[in-house]
C-alpha atoms as a PDB file:
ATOM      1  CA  UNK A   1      -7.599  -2.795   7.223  1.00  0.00           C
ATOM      2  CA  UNK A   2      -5.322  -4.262   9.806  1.00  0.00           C
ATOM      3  CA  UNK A   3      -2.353  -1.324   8.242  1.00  0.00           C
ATOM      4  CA  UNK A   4      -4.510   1.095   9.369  1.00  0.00           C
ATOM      5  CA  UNK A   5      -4.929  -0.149  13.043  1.00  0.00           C
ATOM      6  CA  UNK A   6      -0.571  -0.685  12.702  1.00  0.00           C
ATOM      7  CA  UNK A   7      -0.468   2.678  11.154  1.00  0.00           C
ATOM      8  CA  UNK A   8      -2.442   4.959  14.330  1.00  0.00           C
ATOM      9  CA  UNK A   9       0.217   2.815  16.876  1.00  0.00           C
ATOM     10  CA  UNK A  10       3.112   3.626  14.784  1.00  0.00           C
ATOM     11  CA  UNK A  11       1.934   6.883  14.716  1.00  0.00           C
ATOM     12  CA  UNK A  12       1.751   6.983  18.544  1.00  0.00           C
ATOM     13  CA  UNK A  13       5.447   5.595  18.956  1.00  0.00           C
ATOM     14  CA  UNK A  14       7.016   7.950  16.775  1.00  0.00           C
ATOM     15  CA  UNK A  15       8.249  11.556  17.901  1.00  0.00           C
ATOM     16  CA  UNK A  16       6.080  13.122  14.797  1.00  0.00           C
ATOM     17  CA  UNK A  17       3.926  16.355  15.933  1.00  0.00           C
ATOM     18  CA  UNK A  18       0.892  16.149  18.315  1.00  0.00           C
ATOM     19  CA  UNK A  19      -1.498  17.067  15.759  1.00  0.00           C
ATOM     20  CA  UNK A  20      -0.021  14.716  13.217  1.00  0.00           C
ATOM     21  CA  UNK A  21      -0.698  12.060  15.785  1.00  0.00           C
ATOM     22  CA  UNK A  22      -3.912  13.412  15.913  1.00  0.00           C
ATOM     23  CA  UNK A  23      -5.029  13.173  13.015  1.00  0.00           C
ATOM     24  CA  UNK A  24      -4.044   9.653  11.946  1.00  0.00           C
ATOM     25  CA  UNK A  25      -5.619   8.538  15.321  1.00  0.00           C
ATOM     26  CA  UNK A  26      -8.823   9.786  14.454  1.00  0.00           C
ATOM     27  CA  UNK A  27      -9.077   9.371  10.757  1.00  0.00           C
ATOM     28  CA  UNK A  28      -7.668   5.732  11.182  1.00  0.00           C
ATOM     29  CA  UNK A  29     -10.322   4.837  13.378  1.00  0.00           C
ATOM     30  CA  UNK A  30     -13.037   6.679  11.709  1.00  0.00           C
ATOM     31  CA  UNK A  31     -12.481   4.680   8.346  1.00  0.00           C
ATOM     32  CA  UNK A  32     -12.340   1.407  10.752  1.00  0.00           C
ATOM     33  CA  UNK A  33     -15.308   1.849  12.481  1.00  0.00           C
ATOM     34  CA  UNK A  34     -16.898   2.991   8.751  1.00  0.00           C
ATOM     35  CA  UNK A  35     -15.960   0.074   7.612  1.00  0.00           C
ATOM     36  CA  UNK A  36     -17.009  -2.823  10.431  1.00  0.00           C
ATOM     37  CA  UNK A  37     -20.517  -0.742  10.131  1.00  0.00           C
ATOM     38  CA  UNK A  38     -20.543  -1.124   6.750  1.00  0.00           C
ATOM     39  CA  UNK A  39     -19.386  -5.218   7.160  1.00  0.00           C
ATOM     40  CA  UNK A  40     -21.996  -5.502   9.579  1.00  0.00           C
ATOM     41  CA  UNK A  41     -24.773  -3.712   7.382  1.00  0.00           C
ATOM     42  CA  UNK A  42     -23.649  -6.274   4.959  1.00  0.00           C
ATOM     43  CA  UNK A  43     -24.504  -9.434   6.506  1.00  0.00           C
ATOM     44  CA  UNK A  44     -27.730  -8.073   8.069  1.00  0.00           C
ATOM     45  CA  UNK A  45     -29.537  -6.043   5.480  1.00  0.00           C
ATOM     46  CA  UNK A  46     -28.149  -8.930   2.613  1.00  0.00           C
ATOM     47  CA  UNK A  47     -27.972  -5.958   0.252  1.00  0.00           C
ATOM     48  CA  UNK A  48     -26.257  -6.398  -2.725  1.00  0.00           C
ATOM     49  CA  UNK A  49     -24.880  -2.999  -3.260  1.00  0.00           C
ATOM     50  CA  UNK A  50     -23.434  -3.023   0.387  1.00  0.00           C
ATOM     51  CA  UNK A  51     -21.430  -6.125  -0.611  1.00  0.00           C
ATOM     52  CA  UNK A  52     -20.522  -4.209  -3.511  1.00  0.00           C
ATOM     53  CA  UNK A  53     -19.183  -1.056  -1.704  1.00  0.00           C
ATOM     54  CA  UNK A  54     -17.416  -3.597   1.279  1.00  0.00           C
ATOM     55  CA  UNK A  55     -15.603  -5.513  -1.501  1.00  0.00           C
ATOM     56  CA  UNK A  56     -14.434  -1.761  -3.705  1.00  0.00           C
ATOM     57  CA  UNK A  57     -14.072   0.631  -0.736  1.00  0.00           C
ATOM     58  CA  UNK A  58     -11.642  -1.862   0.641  1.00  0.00           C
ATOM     59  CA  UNK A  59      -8.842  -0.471  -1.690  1.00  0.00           C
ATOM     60  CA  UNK A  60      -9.147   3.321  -1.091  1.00  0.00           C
ATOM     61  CA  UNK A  61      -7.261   3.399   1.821  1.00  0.00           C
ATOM     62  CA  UNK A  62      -4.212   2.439   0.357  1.00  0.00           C
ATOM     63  CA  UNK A  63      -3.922   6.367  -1.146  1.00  0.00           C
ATOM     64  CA  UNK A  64      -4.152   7.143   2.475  1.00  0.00           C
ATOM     65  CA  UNK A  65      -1.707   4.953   3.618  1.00  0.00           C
ATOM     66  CA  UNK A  66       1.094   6.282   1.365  1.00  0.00           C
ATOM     67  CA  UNK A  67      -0.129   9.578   2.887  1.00  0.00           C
ATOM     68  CA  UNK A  68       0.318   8.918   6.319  1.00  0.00           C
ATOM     69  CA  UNK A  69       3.685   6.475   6.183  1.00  0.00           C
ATOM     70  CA  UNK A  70       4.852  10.455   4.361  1.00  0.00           C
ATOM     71  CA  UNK A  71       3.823  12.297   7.293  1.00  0.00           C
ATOM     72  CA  UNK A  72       5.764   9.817   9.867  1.00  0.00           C
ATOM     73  CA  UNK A  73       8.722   9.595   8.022  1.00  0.00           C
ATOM     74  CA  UNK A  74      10.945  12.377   9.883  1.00  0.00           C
ATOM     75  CA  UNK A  75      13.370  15.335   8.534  1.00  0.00           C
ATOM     76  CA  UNK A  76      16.606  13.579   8.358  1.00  0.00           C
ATOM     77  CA  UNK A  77      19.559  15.939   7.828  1.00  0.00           C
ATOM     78  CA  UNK A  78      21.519  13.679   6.218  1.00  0.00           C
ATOM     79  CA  UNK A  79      21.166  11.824   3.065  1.00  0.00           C
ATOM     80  CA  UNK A  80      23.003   8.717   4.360  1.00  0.00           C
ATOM     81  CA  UNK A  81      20.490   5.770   3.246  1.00  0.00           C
ATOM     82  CA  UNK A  82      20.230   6.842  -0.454  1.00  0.00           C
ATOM     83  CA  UNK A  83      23.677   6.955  -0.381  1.00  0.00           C
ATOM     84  CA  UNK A  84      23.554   3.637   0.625  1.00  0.00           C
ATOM     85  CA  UNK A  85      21.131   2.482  -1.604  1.00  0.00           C
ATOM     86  CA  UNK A  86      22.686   3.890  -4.845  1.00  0.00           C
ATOM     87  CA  UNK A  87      26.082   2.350  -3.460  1.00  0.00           C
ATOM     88  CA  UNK A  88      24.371  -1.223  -3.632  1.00  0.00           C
ATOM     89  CA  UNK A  89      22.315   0.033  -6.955  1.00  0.00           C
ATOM     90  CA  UNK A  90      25.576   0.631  -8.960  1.00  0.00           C
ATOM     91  CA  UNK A  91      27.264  -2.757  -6.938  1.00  0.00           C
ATOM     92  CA  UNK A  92      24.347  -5.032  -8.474  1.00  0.00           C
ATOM     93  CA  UNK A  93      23.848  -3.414 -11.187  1.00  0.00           C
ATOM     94  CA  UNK A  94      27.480  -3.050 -12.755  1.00  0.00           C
ATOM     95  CA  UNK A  95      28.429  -6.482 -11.123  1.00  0.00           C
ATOM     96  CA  UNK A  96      26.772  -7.752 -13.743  1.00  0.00           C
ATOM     97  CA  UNK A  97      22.710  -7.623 -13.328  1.00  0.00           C
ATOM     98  CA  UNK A  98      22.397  -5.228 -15.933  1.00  0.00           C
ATOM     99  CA  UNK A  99      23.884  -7.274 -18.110  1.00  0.00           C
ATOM    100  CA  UNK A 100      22.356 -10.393 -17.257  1.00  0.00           C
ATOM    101  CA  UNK A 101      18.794  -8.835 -17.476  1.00  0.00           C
ATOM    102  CA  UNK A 102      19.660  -7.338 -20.995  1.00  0.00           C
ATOM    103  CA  UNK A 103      21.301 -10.623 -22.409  1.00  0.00           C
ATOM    104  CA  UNK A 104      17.761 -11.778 -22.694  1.00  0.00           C
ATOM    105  CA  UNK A 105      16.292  -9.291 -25.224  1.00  0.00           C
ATOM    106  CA  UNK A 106      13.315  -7.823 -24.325  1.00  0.00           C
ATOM    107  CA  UNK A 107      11.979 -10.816 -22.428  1.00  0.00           C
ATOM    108  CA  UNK A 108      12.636 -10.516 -18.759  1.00  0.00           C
ATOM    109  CA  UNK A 109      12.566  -6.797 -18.629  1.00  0.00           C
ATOM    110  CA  UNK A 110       9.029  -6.921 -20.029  1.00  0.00           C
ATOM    111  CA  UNK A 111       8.303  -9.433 -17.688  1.00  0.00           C
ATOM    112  CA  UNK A 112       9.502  -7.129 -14.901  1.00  0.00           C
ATOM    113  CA  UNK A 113       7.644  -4.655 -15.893  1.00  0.00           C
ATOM    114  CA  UNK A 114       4.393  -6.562 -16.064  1.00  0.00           C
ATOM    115  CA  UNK A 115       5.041  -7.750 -12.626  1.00  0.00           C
ATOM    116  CA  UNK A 116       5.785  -4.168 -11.442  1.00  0.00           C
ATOM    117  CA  UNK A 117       2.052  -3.271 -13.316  1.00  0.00           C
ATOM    118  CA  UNK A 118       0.521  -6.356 -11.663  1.00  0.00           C
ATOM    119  CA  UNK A 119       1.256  -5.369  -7.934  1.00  0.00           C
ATOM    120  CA  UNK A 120      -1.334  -2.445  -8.692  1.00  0.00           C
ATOM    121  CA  UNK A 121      -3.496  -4.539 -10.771  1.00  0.00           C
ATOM    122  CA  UNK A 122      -3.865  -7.391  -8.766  1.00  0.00           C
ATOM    123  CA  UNK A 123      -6.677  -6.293  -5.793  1.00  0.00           C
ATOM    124  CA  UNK A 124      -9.316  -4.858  -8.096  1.00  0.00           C
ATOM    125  CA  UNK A 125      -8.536  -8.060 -11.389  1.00  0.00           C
ATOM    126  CA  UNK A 126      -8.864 -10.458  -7.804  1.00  0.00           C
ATOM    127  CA  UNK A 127     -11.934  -8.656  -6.754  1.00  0.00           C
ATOM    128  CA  UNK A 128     -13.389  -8.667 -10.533  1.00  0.00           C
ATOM    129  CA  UNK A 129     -12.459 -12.535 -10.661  1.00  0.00           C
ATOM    130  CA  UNK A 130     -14.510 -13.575  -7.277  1.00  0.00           C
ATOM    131  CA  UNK A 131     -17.784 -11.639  -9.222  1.00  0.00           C
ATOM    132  CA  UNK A 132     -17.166 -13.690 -12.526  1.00  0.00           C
ATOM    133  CA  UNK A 133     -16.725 -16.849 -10.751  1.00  0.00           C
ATOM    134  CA  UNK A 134     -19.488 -16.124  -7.800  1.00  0.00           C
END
């Protein structure tokens, strides 16, 4: 939740549109105060449902977040940091990463890719594990 609090300042320190600023502002601190009511409900009203929604609403806001880092990202009229990026891409890659990764079989590129799938996976299989375990 702390993102979304960094998000609305970014948002206020960047030369994006008025309304743009806006809007993050108040969504931001809508979903915020939505959630420290619903954190409070929690611990008063000892409802287990309500610890249920803090614990799974917690990971919605991530959509948003891609969202709003898209609408602060400026028009840039020139393409000069993919540039860069491929430039390093094809450096690593035909200096001899490629390579290296493929010598292996399918081994460490599967385990890359299971690692890529985890970084989505991990919130919700962490949440799931702290309900098995109590």
């Amino acid at each position: 939740m702390f993102f979304l609090a960094y998000v609305a300042v970014a948002a206020m320190a960047t030369r994006v549109s008025r309304g743009i600023r806006v809007e993050i502002l108040y969504l931001n601190l809508a979903l915020l105060t939505g959630y420290a009511l619903l954190i409070v409900s929690a611990s008063v009203h000892r409802l287990k449902y309500l610890d249920f929604a803090r614990d799974w609403l917690a990971f919605l806001p991530v959509l948003l977040i891609y969202h709003e880092m898209g609408l602060l990202t400026l028009p840039q009229a020139t393409h000069s940091l993919e540039a860069r990026w491929v430039t390093w891409d094809q450096a690593v890659l035909r200096g001899g990463a490629k390579a290296l990764i493929e010598s292996l079989g399918p081994f460490l590129p599967s385990v890359l890719e299971i690692a890529y799938l985890l970084v989505y996976a991990l919130g919700p299989f962490s949440v799931v594990m702290f309900y098995v375990y109590d």
